[in-house]
N, C-alpha and C. Protein backbone atom coordinates (compact mmCIF):
# COMPACT_ATOMS: atom_id res chain seq x y z
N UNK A 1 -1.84 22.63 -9.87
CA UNK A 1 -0.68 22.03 -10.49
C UNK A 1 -1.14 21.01 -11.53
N UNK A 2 -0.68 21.16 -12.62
CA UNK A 2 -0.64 19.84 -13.53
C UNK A 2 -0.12 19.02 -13.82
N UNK A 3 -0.94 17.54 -13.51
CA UNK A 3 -0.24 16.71 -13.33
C UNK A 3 -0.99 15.58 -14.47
N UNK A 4 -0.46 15.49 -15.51
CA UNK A 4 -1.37 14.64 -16.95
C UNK A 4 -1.00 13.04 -16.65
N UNK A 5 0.48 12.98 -15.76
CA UNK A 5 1.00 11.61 -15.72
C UNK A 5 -0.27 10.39 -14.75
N UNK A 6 -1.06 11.55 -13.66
CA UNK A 6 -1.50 10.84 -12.74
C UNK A 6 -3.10 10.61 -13.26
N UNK A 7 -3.21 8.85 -12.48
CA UNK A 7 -4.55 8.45 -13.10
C UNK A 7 -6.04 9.11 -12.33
N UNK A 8 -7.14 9.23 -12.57
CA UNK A 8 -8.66 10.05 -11.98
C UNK A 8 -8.16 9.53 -10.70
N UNK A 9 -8.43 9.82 -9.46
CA UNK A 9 -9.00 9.82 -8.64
C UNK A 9 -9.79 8.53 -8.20
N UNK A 10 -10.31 7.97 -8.87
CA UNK A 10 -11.58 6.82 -8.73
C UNK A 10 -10.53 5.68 -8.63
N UNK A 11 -9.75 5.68 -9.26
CA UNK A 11 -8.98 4.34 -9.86
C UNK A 11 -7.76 4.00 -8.49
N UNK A 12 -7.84 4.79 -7.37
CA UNK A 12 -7.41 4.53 -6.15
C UNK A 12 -8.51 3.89 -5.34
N UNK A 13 -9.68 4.05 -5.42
CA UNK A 13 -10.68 3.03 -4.40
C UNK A 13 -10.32 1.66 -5.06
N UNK A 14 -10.87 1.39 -6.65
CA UNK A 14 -10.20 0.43 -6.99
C UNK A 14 -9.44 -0.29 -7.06
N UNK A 15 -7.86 0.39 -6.70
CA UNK A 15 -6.59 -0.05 -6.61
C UNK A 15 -6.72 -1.04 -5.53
N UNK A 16 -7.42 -0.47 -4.45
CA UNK A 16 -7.10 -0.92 -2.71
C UNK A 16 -8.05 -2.29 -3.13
N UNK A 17 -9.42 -2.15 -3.45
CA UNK A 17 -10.15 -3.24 -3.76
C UNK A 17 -9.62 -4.04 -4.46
N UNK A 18 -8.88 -3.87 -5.21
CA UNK A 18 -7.95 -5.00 -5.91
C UNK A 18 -6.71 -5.55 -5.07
N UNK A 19 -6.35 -4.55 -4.89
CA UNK A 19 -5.07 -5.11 -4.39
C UNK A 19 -4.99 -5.69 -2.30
N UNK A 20 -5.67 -5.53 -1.75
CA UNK A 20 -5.71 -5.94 -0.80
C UNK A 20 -6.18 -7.41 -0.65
N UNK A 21 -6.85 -7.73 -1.42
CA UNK A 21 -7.29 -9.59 -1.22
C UNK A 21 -6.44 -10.18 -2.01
N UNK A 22 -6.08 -9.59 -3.59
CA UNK A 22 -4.86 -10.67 -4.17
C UNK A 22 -3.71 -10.47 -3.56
N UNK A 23 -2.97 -9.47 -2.66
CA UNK A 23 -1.97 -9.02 -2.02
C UNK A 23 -1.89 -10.74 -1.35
N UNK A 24 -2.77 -10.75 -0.58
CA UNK A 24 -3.34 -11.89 0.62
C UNK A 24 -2.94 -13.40 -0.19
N UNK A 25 -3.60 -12.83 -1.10
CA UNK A 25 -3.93 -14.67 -1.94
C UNK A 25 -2.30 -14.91 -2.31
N UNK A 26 -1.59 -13.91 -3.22
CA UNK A 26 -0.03 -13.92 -3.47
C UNK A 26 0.69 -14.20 -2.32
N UNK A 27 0.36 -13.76 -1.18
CA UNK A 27 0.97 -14.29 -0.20
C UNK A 27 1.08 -15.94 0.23
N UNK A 28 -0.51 -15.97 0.42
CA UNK A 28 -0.56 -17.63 0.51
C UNK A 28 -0.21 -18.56 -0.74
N UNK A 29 -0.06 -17.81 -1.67
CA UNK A 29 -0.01 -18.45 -2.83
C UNK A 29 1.58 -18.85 -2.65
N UNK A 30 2.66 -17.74 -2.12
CA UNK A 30 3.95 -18.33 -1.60
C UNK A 30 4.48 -19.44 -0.76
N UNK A 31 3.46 -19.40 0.08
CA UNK A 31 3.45 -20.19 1.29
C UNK A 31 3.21 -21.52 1.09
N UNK A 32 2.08 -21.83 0.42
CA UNK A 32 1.15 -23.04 0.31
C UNK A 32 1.23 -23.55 -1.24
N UNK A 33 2.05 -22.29 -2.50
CA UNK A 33 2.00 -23.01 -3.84
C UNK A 33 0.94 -23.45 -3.92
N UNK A 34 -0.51 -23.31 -4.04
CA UNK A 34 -1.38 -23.87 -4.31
C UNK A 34 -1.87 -23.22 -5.63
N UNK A 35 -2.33 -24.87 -6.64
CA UNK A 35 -2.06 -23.93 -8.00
C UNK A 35 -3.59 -25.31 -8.88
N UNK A 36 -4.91 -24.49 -8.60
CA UNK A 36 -5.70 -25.08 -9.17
C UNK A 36 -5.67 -25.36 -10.33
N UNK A 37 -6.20 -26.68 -10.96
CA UNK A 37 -6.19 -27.62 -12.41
C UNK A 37 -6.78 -26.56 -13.02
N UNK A 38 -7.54 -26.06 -12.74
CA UNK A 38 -8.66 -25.46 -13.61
C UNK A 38 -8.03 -24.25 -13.99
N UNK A 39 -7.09 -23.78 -13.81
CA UNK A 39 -5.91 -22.53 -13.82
C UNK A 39 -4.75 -23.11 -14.77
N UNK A 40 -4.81 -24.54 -15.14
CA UNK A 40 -3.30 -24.71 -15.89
C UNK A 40 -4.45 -24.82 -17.42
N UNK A 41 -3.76 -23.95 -18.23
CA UNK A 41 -3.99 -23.73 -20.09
C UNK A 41 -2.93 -23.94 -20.61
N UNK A 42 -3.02 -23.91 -21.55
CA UNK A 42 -1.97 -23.81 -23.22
C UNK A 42 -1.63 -22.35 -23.23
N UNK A 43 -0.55 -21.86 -23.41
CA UNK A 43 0.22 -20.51 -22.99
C UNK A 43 0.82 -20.48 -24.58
N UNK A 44 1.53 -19.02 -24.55
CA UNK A 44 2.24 -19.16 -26.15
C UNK A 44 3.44 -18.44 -25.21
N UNK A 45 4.68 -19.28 -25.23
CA UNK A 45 5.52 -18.60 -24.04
C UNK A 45 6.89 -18.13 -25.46
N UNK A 46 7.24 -16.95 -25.22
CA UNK A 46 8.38 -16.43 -26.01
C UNK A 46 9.41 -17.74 -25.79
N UNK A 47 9.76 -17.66 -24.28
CA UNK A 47 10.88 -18.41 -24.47
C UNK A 47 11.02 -19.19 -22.98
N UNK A 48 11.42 -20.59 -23.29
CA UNK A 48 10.43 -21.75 -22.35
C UNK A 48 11.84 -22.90 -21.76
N UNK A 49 12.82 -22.88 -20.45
CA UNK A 49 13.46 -23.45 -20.20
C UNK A 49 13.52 -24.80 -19.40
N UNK A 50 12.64 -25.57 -19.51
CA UNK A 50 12.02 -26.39 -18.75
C UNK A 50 13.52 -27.19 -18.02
N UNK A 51 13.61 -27.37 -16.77
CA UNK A 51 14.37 -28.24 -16.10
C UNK A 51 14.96 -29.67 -16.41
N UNK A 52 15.89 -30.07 -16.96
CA UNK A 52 16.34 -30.68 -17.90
C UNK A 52 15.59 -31.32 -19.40
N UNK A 53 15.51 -29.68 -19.88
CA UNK A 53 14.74 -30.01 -20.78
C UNK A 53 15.45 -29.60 -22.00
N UNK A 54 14.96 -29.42 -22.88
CA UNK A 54 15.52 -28.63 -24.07
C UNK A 54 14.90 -27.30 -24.21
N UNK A 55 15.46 -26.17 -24.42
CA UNK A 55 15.30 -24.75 -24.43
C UNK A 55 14.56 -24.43 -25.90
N UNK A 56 12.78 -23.74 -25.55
CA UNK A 56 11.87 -23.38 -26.30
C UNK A 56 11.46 -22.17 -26.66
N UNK A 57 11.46 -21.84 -28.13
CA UNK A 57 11.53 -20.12 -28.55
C UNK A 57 10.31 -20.17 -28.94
N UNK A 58 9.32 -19.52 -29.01
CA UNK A 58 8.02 -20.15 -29.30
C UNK A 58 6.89 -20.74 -29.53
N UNK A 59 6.67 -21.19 -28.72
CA UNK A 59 6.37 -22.15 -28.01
C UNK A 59 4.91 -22.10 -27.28
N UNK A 60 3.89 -23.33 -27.63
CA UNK A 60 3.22 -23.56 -26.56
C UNK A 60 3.35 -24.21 -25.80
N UNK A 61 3.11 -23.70 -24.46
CA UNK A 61 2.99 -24.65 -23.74
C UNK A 61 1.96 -24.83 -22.66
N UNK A 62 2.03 -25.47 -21.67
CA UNK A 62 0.99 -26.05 -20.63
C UNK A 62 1.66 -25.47 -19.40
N UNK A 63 0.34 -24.26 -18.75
CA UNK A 63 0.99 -23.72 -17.72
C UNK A 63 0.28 -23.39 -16.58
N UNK A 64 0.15 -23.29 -15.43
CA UNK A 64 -0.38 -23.01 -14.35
C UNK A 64 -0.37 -21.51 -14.50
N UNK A 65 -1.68 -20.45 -14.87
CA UNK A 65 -1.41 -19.30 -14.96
C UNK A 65 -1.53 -18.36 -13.39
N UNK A 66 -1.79 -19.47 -12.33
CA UNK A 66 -2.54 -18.75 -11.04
C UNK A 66 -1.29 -17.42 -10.35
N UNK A 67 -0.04 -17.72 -10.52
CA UNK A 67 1.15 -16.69 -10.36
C UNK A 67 1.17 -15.69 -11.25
N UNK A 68 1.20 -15.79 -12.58
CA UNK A 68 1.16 -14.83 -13.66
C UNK A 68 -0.54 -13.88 -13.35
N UNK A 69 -1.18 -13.95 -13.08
CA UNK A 69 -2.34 -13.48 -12.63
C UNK A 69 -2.84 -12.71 -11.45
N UNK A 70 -2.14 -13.59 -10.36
CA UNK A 70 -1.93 -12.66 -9.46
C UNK A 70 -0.92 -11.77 -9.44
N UNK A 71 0.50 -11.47 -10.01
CA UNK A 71 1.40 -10.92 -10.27
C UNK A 71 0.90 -9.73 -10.95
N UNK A 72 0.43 -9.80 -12.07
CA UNK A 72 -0.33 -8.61 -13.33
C UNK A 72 -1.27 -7.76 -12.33
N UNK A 73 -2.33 -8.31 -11.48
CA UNK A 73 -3.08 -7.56 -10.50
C UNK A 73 -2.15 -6.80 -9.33
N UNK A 74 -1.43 -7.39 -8.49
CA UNK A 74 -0.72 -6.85 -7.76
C UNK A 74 -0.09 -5.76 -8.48
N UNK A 75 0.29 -5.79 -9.43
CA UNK A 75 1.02 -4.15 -9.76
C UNK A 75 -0.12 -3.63 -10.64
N UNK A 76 -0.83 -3.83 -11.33
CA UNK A 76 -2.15 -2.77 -11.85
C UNK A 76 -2.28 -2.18 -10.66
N UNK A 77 -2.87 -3.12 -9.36
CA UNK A 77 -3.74 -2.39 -9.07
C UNK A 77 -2.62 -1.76 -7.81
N UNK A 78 -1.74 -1.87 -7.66
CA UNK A 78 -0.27 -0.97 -6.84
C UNK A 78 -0.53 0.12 -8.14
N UNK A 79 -0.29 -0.10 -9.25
CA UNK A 79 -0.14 1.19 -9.81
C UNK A 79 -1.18 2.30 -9.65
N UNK A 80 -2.24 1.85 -9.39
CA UNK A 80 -3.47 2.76 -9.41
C UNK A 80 -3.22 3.11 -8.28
N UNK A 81 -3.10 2.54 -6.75
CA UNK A 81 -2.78 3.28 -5.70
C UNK A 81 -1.95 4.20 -5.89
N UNK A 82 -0.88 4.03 -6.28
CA UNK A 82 0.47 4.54 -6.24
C UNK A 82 0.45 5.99 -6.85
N UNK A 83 -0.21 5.66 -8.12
CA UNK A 83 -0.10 6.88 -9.70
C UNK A 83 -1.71 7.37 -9.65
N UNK A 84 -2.73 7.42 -8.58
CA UNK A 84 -3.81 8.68 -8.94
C UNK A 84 -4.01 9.54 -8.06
N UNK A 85 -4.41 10.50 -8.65
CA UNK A 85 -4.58 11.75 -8.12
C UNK A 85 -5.26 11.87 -6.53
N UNK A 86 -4.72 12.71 -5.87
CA UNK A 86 -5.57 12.99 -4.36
C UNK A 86 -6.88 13.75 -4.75
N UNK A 87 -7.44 13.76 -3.88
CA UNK A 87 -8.71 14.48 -4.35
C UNK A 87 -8.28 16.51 -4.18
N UNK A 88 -7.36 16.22 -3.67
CA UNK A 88 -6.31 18.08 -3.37
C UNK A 88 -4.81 17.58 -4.09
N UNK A 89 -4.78 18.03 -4.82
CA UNK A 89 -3.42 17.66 -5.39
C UNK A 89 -2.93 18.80 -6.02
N UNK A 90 -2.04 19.12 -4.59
CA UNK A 90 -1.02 20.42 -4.89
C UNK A 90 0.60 20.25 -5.38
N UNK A 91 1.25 21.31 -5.11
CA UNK A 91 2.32 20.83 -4.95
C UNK A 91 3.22 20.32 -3.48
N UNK A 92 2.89 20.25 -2.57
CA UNK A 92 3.06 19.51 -0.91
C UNK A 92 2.89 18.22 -1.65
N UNK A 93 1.85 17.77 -1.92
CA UNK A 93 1.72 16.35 -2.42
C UNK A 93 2.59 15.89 -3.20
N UNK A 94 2.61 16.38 -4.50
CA UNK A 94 3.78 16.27 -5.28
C UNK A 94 4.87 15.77 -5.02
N UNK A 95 5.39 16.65 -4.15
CA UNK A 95 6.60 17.20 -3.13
C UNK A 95 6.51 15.23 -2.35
N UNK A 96 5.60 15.22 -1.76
CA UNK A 96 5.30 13.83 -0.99
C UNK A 96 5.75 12.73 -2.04
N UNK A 97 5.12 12.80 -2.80
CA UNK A 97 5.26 11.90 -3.44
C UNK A 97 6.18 11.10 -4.49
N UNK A 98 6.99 12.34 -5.13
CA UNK A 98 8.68 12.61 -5.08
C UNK A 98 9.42 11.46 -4.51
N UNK A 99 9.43 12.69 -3.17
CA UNK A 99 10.30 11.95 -2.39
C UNK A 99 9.86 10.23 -1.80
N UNK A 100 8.85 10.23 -1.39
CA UNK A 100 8.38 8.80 -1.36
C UNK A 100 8.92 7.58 -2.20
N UNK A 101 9.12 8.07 -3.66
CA UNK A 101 9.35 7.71 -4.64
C UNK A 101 10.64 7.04 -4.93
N UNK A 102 11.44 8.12 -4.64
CA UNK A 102 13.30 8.18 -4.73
C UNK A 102 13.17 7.02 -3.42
N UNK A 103 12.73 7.48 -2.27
CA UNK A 103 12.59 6.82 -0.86
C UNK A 103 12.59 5.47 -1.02
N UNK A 104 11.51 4.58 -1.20
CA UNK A 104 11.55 3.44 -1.84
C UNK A 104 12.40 3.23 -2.95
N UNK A 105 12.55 3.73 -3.96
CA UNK A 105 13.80 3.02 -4.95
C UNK A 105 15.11 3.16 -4.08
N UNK A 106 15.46 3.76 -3.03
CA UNK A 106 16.52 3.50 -2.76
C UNK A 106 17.02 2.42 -1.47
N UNK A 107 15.16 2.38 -0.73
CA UNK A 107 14.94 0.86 -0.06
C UNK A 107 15.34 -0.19 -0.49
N UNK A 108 14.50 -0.42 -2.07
CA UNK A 108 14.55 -1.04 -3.01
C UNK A 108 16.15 -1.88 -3.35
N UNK A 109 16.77 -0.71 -3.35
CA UNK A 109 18.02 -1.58 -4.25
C UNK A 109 18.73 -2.02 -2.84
N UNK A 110 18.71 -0.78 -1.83
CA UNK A 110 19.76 -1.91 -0.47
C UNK A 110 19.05 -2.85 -0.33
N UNK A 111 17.90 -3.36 -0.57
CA UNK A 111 17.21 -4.62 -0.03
C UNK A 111 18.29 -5.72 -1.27
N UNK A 112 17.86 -5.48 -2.28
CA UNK A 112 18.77 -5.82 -3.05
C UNK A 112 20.26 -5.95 -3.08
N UNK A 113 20.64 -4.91 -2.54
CA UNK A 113 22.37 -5.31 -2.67
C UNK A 113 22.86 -5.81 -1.41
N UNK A 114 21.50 -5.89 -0.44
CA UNK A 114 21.99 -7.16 0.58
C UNK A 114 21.64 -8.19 0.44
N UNK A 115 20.81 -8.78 -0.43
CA UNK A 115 20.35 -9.88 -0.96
C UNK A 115 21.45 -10.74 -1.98
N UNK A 116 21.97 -9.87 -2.57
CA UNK A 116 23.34 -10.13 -3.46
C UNK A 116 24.41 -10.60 -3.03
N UNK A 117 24.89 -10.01 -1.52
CA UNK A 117 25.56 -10.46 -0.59
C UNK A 117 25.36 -11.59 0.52
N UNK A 118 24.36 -11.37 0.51
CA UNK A 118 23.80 -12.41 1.39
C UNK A 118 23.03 -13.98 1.34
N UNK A 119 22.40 -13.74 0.40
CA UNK A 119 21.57 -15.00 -0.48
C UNK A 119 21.63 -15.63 -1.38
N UNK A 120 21.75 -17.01 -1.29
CA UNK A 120 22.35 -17.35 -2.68
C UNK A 120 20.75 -18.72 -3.18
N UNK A 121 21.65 -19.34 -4.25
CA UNK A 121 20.97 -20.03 -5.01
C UNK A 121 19.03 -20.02 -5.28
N UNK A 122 18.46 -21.27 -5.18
CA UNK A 122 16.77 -20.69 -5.00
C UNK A 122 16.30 -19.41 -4.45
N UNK A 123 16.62 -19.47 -2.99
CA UNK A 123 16.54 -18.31 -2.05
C UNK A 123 16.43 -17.17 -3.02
N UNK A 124 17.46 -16.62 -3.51
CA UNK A 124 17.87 -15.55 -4.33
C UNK A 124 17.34 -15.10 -5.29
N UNK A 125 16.23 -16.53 -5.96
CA UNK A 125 15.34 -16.02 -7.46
C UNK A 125 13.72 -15.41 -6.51
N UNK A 126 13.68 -16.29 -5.81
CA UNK A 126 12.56 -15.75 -4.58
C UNK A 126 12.82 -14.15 -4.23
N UNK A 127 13.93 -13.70 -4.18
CA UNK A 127 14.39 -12.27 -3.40
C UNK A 127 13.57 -11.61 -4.52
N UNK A 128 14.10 -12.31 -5.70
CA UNK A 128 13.31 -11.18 -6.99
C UNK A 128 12.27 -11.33 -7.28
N UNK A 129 12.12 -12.54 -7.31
CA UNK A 129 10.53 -12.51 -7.34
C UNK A 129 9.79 -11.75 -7.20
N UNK A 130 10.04 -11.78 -5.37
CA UNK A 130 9.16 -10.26 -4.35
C UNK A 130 9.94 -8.91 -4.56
N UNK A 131 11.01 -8.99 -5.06
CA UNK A 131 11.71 -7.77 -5.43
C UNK A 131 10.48 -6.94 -6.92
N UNK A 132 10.44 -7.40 -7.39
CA UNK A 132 9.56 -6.72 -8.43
C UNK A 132 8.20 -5.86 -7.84
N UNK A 133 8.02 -6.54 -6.54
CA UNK A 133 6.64 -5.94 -6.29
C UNK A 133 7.15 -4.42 -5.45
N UNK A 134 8.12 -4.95 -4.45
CA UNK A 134 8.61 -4.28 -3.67
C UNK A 134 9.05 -2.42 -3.43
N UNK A 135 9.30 -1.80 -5.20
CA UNK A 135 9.10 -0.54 -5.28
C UNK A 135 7.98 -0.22 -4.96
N UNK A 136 6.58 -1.00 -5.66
CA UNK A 136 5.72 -0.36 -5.06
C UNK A 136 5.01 -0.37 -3.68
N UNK A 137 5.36 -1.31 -3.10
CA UNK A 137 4.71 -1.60 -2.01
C UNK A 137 5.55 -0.33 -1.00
N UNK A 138 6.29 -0.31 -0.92
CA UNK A 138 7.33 1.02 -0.18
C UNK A 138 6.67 2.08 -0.47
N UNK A 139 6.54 2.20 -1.60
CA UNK A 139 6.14 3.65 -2.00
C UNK A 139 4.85 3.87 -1.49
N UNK A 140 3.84 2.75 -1.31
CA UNK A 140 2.66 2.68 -1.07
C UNK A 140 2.51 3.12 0.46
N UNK A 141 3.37 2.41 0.84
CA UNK A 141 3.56 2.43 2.07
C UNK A 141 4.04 4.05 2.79
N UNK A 142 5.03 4.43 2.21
CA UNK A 142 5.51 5.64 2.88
C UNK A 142 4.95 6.62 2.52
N UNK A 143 4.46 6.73 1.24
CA UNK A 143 3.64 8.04 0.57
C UNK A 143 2.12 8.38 1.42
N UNK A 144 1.34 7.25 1.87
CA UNK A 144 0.18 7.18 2.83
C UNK A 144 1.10 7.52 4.18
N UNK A 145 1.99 6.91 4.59
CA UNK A 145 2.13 7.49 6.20
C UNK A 145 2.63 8.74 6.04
N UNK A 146 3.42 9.17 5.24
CA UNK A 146 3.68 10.85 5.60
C UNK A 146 2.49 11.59 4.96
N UNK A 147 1.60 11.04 4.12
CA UNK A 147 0.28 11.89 3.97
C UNK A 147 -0.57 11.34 4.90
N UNK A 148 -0.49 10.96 5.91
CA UNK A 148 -1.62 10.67 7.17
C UNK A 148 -0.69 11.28 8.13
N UNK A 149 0.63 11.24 8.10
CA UNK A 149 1.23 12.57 9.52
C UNK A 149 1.16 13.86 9.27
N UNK A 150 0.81 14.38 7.90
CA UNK A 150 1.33 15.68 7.53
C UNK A 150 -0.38 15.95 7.40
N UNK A 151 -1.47 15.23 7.33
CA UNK A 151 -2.85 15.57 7.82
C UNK A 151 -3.26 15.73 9.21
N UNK A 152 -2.50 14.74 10.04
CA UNK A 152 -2.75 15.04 11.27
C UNK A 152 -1.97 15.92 11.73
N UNK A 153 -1.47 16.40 11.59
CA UNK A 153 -0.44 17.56 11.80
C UNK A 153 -1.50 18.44 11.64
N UNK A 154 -2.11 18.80 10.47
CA UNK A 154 -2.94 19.93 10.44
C UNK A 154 -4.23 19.92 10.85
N UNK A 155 -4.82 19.10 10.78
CA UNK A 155 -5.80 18.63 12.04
C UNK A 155 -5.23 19.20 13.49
N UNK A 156 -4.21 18.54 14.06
CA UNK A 156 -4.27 19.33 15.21
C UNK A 156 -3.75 20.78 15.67
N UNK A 157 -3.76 21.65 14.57
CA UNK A 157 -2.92 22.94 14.16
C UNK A 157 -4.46 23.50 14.29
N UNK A 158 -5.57 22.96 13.93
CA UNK A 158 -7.01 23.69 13.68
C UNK A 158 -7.38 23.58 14.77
């Protein structure tokens, strides 16, 4: 089957190596906000609303990049899990991965449209926050367990 959309093969060991320790660090990074000096630069931000401040279109400014950094890694390297090739990549997989796909986006938004209902003010920019990561992490998630049941399945068929 051809599949031009999906990345080599290789770029899934990578993915996991990436994404399993900043996964960790983004986490604590929620928890604990910990946001080293040596991490805040001069940024060129499109557009800059500082808390009773005056609203900036161009703008440099002075920013703690340690969130924006771990954020950009967490989905590179989700995307590389997510989008490369199996080392057998038929159409069953495909098929897996599809549905996995739809599966999570539709996690995705009830997580969301109970969040809408349910959560309000700060709370609520937090929901999205982790909402952005959240397609892929589902997908990550369900596309590996039904391709580790539908292997052991045939494993014990042999």
């Amino acid at each position: 089957m051809k599949t031009n959309y999906l990345l080599p093969n290789q770029f899934k060991k990578i993915g996991w190596i990436i994404f399993i320790p900043v996964t960790l660090l983004g986490l604590l990074w929620l928890i604990f906000e910990f946001e080293p000096e040596s991490f805040d630069i001069k940024t060129i931000a499109l557009f800059n609303d500082e808390f009773l401040d005056s609203i900036q279109f161009f703008a440099i400014i002075e920013n703690n990049i340690v969130d924006e950094l771990l954020g950009i890694l967490i989905i590179i390297s989700g995307i590389f899990i997510a989008f490369s090739k199996e080392k057998t990549e038929d159409e069953f997989i495909s098929k897996i991965r599809l549905e996995s796909l739809v599966w999570a986006t539709y996690l995705n938004y009830a997580i969301l449209i109970l969040a809408f209902v349910f959560i309000y003010s700060l709370s609520f920019f937090w929901v999205l926050v982790i909402n952005m990561f959240t397609v892929l992490i589902f997908f990550i998630i369900r596309y590996n367990w039904v391709l580790y049941k539908s292997r052991k399945v045939l494993v014990d068929e042999k």
